[in-house]
Protein backbone atom coordinates (compact mmCIF):
# COMPACT_ATOMS: atom_id res chain seq x y z
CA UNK A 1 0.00 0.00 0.00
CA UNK A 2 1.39 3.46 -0.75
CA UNK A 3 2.51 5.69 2.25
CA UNK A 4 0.91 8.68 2.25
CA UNK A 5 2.20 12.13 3.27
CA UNK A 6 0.83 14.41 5.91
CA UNK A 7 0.66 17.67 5.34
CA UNK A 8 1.16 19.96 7.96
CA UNK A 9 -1.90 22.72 8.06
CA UNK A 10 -1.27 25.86 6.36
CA UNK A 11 -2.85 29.05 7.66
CA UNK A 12 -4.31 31.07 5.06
CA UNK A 13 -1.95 34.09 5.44
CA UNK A 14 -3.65 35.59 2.14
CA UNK A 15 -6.74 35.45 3.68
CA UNK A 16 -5.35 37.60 6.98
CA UNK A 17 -5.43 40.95 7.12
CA UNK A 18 -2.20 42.66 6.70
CA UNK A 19 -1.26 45.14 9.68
CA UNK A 20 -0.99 48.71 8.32
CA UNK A 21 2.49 49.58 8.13
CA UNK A 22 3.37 53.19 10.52
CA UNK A 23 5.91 54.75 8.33
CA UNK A 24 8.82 56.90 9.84
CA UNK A 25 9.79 60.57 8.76
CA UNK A 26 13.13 61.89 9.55
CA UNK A 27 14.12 65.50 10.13
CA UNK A 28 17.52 66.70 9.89
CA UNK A 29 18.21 70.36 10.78
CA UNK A 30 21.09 71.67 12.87
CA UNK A 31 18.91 74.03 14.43
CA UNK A 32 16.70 72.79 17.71
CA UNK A 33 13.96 75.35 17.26
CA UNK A 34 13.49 74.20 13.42
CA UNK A 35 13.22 70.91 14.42
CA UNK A 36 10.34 71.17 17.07
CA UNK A 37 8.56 73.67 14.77
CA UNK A 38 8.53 70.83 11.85
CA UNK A 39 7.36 68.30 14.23
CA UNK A 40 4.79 70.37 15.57
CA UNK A 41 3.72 70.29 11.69
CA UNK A 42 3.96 67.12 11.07
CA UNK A 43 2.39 65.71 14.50
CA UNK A 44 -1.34 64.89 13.47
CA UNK A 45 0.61 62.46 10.68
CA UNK A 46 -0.21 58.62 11.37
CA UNK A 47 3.75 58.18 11.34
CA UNK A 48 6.99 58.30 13.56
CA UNK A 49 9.14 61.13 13.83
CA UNK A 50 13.25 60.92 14.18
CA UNK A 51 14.63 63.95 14.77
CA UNK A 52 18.87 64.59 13.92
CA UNK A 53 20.65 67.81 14.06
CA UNK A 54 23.89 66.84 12.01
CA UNK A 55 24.50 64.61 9.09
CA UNK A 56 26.37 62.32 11.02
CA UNK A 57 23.24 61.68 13.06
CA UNK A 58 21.22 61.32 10.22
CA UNK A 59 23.04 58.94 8.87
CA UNK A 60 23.08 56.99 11.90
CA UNK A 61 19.42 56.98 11.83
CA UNK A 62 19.10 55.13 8.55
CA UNK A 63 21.32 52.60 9.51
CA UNK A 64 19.00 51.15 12.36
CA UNK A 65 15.38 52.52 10.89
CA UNK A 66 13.57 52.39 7.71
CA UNK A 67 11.98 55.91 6.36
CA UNK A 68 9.42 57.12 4.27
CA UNK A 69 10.72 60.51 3.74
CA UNK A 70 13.39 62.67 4.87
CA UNK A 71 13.30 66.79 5.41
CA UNK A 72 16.72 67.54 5.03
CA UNK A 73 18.53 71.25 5.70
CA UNK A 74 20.78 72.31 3.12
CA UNK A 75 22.84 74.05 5.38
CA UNK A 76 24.22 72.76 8.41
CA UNK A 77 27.87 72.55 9.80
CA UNK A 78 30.57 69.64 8.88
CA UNK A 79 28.09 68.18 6.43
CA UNK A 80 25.63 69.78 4.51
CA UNK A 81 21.79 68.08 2.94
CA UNK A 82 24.32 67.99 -0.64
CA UNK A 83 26.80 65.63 1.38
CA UNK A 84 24.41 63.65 3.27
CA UNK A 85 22.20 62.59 0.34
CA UNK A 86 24.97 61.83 -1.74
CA UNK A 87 26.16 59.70 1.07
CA UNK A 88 23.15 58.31 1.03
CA UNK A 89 23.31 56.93 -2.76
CA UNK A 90 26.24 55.33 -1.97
CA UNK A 91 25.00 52.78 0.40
CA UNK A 92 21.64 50.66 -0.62
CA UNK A 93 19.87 50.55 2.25
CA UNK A 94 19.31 54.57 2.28
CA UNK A 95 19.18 54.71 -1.27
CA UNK A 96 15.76 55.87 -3.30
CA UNK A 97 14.15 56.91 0.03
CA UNK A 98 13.03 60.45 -1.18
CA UNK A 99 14.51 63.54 -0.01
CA UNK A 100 12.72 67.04 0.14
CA UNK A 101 14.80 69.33 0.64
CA UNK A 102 14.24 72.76 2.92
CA UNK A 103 16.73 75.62 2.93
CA UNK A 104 16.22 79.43 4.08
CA UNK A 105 19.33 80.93 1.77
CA UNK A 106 20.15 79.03 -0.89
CA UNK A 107 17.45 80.04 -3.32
CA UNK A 108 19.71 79.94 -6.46
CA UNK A 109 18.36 78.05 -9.65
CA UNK A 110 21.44 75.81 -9.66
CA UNK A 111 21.23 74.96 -6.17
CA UNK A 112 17.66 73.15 -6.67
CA UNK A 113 19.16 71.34 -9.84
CA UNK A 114 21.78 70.27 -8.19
CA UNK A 115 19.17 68.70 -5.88
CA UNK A 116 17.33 66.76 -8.36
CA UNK A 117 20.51 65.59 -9.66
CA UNK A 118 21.32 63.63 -6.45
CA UNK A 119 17.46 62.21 -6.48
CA UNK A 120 15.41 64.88 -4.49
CA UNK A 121 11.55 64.61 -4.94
CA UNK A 122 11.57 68.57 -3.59
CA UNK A 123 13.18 71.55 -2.94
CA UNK A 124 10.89 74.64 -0.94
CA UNK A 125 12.12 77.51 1.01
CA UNK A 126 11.90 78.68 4.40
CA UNK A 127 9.61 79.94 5.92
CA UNK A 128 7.88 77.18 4.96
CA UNK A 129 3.80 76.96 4.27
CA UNK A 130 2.85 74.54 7.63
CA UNK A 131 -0.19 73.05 5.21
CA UNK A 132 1.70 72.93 2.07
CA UNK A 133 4.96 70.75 3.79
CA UNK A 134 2.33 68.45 5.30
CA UNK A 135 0.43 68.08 2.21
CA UNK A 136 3.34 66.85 0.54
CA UNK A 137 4.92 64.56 3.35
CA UNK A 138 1.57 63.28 3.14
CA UNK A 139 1.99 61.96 0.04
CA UNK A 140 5.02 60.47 -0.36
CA UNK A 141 3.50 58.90 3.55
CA UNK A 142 0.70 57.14 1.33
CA UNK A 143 3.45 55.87 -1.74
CA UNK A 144 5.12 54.75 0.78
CA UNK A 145 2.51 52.00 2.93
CA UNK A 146 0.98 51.20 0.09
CA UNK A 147 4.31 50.53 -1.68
CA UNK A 148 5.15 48.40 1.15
CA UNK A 149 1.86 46.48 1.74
CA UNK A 150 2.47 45.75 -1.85
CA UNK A 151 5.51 43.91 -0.60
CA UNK A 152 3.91 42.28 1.91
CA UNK A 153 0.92 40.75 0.03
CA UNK A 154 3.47 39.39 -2.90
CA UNK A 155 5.52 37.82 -0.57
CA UNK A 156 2.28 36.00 1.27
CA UNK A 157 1.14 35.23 -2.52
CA UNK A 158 4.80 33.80 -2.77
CA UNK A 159 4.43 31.21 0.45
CA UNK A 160 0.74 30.40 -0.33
CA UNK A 161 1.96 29.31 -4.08
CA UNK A 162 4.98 27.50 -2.43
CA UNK A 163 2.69 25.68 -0.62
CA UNK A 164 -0.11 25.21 -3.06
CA UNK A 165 2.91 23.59 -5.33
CA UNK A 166 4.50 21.51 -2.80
CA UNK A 167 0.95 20.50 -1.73
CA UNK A 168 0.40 19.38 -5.13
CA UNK A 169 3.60 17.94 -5.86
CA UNK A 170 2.91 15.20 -2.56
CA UNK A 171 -0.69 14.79 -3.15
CA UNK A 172 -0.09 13.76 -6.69
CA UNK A 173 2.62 11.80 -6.17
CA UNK A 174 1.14 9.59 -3.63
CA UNK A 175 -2.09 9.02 -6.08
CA UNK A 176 -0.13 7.72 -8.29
CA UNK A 177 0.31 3.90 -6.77
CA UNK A 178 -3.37 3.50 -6.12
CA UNK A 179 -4.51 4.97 -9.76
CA UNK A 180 -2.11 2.49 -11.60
CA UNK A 181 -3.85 -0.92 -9.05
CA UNK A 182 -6.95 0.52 -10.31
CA UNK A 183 -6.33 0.39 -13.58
CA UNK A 184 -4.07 -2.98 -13.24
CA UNK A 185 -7.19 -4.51 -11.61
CA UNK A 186 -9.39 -3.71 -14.59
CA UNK A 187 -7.30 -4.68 -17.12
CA UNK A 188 -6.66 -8.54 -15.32
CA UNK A 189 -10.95 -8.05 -14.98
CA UNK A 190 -11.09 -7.58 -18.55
CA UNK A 191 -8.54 -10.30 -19.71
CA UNK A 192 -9.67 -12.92 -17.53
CA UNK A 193 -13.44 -12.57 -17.09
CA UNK A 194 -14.58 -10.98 -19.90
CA UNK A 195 -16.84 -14.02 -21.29
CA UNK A 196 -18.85 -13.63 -17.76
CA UNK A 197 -19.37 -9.77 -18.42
CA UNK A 198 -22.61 -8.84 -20.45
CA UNK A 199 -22.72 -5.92 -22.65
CA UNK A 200 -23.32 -3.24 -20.39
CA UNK A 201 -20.76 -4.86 -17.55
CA UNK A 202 -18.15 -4.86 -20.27
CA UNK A 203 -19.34 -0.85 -20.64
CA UNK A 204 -19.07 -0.05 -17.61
CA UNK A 205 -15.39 -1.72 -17.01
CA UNK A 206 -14.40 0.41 -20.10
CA UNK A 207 -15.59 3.10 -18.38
CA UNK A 208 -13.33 2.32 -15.11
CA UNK A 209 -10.13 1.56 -17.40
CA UNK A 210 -10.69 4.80 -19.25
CA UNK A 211 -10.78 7.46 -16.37
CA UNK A 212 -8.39 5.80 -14.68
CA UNK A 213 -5.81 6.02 -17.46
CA UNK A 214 -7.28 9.83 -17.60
CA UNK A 215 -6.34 10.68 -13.97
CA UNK A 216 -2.75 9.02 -14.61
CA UNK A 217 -2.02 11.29 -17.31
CA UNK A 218 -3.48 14.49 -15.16
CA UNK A 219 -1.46 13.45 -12.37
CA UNK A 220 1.95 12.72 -14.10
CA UNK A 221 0.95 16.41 -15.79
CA UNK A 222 0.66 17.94 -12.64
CA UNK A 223 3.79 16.35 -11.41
CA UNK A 224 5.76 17.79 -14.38
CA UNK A 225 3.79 21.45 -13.68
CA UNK A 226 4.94 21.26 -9.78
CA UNK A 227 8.26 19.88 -10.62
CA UNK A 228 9.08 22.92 -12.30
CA UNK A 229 11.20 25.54 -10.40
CA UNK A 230 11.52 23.23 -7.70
CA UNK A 231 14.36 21.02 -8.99
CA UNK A 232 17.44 21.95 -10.61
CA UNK A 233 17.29 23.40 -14.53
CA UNK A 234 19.96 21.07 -16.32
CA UNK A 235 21.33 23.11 -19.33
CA UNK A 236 24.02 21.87 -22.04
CA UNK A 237 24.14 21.40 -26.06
CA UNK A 238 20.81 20.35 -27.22
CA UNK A 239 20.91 19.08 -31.25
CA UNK A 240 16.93 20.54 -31.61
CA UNK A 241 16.46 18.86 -35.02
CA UNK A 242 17.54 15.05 -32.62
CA UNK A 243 15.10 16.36 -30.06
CA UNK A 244 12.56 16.98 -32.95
CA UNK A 245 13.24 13.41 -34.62
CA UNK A 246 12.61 11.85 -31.25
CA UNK A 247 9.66 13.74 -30.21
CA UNK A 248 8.15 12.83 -34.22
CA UNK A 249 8.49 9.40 -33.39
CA UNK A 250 6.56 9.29 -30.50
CA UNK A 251 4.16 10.92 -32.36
CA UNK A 252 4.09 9.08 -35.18
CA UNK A 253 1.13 6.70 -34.28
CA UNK A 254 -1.31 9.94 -34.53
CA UNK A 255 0.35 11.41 -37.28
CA UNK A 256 0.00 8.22 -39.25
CA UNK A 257 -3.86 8.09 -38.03
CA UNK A 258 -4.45 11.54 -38.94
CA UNK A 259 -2.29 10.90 -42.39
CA UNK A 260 -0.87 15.05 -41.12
CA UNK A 261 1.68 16.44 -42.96
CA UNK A 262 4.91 17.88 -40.70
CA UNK A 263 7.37 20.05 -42.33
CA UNK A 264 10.21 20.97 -40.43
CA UNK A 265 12.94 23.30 -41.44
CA UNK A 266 16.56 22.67 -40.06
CA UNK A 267 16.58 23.97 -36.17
CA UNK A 268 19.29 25.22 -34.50
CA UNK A 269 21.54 23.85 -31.86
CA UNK A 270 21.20 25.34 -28.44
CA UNK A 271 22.36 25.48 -25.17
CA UNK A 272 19.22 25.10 -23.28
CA UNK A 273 17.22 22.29 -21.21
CA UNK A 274 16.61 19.32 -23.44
CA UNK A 275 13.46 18.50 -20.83
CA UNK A 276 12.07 22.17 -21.56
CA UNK A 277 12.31 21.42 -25.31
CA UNK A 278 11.01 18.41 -25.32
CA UNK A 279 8.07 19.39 -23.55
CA UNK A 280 7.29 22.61 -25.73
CA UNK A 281 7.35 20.31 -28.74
CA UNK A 282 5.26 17.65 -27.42
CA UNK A 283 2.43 20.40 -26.07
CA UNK A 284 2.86 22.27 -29.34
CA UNK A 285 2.92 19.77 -31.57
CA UNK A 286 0.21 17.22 -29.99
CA UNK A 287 -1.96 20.20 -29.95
CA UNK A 288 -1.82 21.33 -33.57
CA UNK A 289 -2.41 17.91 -34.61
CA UNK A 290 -5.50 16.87 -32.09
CA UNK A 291 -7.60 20.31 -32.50
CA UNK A 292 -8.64 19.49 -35.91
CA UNK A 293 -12.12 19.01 -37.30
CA UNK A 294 -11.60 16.12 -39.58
CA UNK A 295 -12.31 18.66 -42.69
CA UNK A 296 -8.50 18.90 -44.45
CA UNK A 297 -5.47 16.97 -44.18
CA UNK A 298 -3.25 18.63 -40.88
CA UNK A 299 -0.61 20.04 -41.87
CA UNK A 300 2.08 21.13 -39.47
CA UNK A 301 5.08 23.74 -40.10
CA UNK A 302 8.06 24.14 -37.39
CA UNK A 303 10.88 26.69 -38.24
CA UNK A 304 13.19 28.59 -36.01
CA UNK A 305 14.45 32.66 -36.86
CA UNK A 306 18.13 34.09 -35.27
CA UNK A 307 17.07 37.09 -33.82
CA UNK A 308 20.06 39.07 -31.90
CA UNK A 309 21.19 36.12 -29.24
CA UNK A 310 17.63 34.63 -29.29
CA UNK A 311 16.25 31.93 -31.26
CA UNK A 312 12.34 32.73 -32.13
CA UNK A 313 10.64 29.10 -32.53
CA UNK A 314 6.84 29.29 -34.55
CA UNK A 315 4.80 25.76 -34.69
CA UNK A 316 1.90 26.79 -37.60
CA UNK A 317 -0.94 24.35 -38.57
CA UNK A 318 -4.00 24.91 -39.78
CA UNK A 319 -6.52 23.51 -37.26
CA UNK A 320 -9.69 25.04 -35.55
CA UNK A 321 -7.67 27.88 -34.39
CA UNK A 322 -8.65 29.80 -31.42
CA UNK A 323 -11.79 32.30 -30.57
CA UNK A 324 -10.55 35.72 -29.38
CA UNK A 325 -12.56 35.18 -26.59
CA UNK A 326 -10.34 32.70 -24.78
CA UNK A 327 -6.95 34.44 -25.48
CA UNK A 328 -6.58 34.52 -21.47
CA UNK A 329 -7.36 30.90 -21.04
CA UNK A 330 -4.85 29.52 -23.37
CA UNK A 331 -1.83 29.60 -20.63
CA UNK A 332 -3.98 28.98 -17.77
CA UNK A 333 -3.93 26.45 -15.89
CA UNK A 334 -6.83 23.57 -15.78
CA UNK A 335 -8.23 26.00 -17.98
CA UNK A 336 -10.26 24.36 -21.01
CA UNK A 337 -11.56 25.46 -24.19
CA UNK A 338 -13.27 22.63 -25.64
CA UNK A 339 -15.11 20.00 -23.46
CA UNK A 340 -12.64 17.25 -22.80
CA UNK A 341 -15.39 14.76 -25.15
CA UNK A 342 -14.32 16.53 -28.15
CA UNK A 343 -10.31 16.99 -27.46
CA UNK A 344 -9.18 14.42 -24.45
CA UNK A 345 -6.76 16.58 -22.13
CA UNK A 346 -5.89 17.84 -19.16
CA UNK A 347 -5.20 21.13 -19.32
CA UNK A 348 -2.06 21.33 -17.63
CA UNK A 349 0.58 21.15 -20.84
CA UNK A 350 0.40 24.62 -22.16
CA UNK A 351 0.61 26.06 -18.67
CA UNK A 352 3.38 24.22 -17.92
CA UNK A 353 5.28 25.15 -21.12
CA UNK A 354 4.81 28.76 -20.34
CA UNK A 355 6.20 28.30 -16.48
CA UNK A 356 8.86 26.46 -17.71
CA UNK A 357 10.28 28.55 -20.77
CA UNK A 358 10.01 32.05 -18.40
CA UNK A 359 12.16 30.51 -16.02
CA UNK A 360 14.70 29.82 -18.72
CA UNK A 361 14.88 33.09 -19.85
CA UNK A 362 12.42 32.90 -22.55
CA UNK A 363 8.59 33.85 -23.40
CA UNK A 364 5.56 32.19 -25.22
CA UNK A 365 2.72 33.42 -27.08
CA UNK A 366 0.10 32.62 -29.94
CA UNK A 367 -1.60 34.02 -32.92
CA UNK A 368 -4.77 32.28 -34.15
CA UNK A 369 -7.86 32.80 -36.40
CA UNK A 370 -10.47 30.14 -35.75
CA UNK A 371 -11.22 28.44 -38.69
CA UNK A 372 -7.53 28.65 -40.14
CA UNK A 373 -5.05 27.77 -37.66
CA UNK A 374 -2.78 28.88 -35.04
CA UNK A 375 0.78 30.16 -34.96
CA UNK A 376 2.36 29.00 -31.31
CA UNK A 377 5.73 31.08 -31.27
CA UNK A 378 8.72 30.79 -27.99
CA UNK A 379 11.83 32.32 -27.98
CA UNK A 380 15.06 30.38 -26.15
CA UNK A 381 18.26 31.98 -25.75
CA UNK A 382 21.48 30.95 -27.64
CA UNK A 383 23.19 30.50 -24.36
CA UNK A 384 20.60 28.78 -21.83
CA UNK A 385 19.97 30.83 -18.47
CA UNK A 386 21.79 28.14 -15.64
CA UNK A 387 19.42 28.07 -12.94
């Protein structure tokens, strides 16, 4: 009997709330009285404030706190606002965290360019408007929790689809024992006491052999979908016109069937993942010849364009094609088109082509008129991405 995995509970952490981030502003002035009066202004703000009366201090600040938004004095002693944001571009923790400026002398044209060269959001004057300066810290306030909720929610989004995969990954593995008895028991039903079956029990075991060799090939597709990203990307010399011989021949009971017509132009040789190709051409070329309406002989074309250090792949054929309308299903996953009656699948393949070719450094998409075919088109690079 298999063993089966237990999996641990997962709390829904997308589902949570996420606390509301309290953002920080720091003041910088060299003068005591300037600083209390800008707090005094900024006060009634849902945020922190750090206070620093050198550049030094400053400085010091950013090392141990995060900020929003800094109010920086252009002149103070030792180190003036120039030095201390340039300072600040130099080391990445401080760097990009916006800067307005506030100065009471140094009104000069070239003195407020020479702030937005160094990255300033603002320069203003003293004596500054009290509604104006918290009008705008109030804004960059807002940028900034919402930039950072932002990072929160993708990284939740990142664990839940961890665990969604690895979830996936165990569950389907472990069905896979107990789907292959089931359909190892029907076949030694069907061999061995078929003459005691009537019509309908015969039926009915069909039925049982059929699904069951359905939910083997969804569940070895969903293994290859959760298997990718989690294990190691192999990439070395891959002869694509071998690859496309092999992957021909396994095809060649359908292609005989369907009496199709595959013309292939001579492919490149790449250094790239010979799973990942193999898998594209399997998807891509299974799929041009099973959505066909039995009207015209399939005909398939494969041919691969240089472009720059990228290869552009296009698989044409001139099948159903595709109805505008489900553009966004096409790299979905367990998103169908056409009931599964009509064109037996899973679909898994296409998503996992797309997943797959991204994280080698390349991109897949489609053109399509129903009625006249599609055009499936992914680029690789001439020197594989080693993941």
């Amino acid at each position: 009997m298999a063993r089966t995995a237990k999996i641990p509970p997962v709390e829904n952490a997308a589902a949570a709330p996420l606390a509301r981030v309290r953002p920080n502003i720091l003041i910088v002035d060299d003068r005591k009285e300037n600083l209390l009066a800008t707090e005094k202004v900024l006060k009634n703000l849902d945020a922190g404030i750090f206070k620093a009366n050198s550049g030094n201090e400053a400085l010091s600040l950013m090392l141990r706190h995060k900020f929003a938004i800094i109010l920086l004095d252009v002149q103070m002693p030792e180190m003036d606002g120039f030095e201390v944001a340039m300072l600040m571009q130099e080391h990445e923790a401080m760097r990009g965290i916006p800067i307005i400026f506030v100065t009471a002398i140094s009104k000069e044209e070239k003195y407020a360019t020479q702030a937005a060269e160094i990255g300033a959001v603002d320069y203003i004057f003293k004596p500054v408007n009290p509604e104006i300066l918290r009008s705008k810290v109030k804004v960059y306030l807002d940028i900034y929790v919402q930039r950072e909720q932002i990072l929160k929610l993708n990284a939740v989004l990142r664990q839940s689809n961890e665990e969604l995969e690895r979830f996936a990954y165990i569950c389907s593995h472990d069905m896979q024992e107990p789907v292959r008895m089931m359909n190892g028991y029907a076949q030694m039903i069907g061999e061995k006491y078929s003459s005691l079956l009537d019509e309908k029990g015969k039926r009915y075991l069909n039925f049982i052999s059929g699904n069951a060799r359905h939910m083997q090939q969804m569940i070895s597709d969903i293994l290859n979908f959760s298997r990718v990203g989690r294990e190691e990307i192999k990439v070395e010399k891959v002869d694509c016109n071998q690859t496309m011989r092999e992957v021909l021949a396994e095809l060649e009971s359908i292609i005989a069937h369907k009496q199709a017509k595959i013309m292939c132009a001579a492919l490149p040789d790449l250094e790239t993942s010979p799973t990942l190709l193999r898998i594209l051409l399997q998807n891509l070329i299974g799929n041009a010849l099973k959505f066909q309406d039995g009207s015209k002989t399939p005909e398939v074309h494969i041919e691969a364009l240089r472009k720059d250090d990228i290869w552009q792949f296009c698989i044409r054929d001139n099948g159903i094609g595709i109805d505008p309308r489900f553009d966004n299903k096409v790299f979905a996953i367990f998103q169908r088109i056409h009931r599964r009656e009509e064109y037996p699948g899973t679909g898994i393949g296409l998503s996992t082509c797309k997943k797959f070719i991204e994280l080698c450094g390349g991109s897949i998409w489609f053109e399509s008129t129903p009625g006249q075919g599609s055009q499936f088109f992914f680029t690789l690079p001439q020197e594989g991405k080693r993941l």
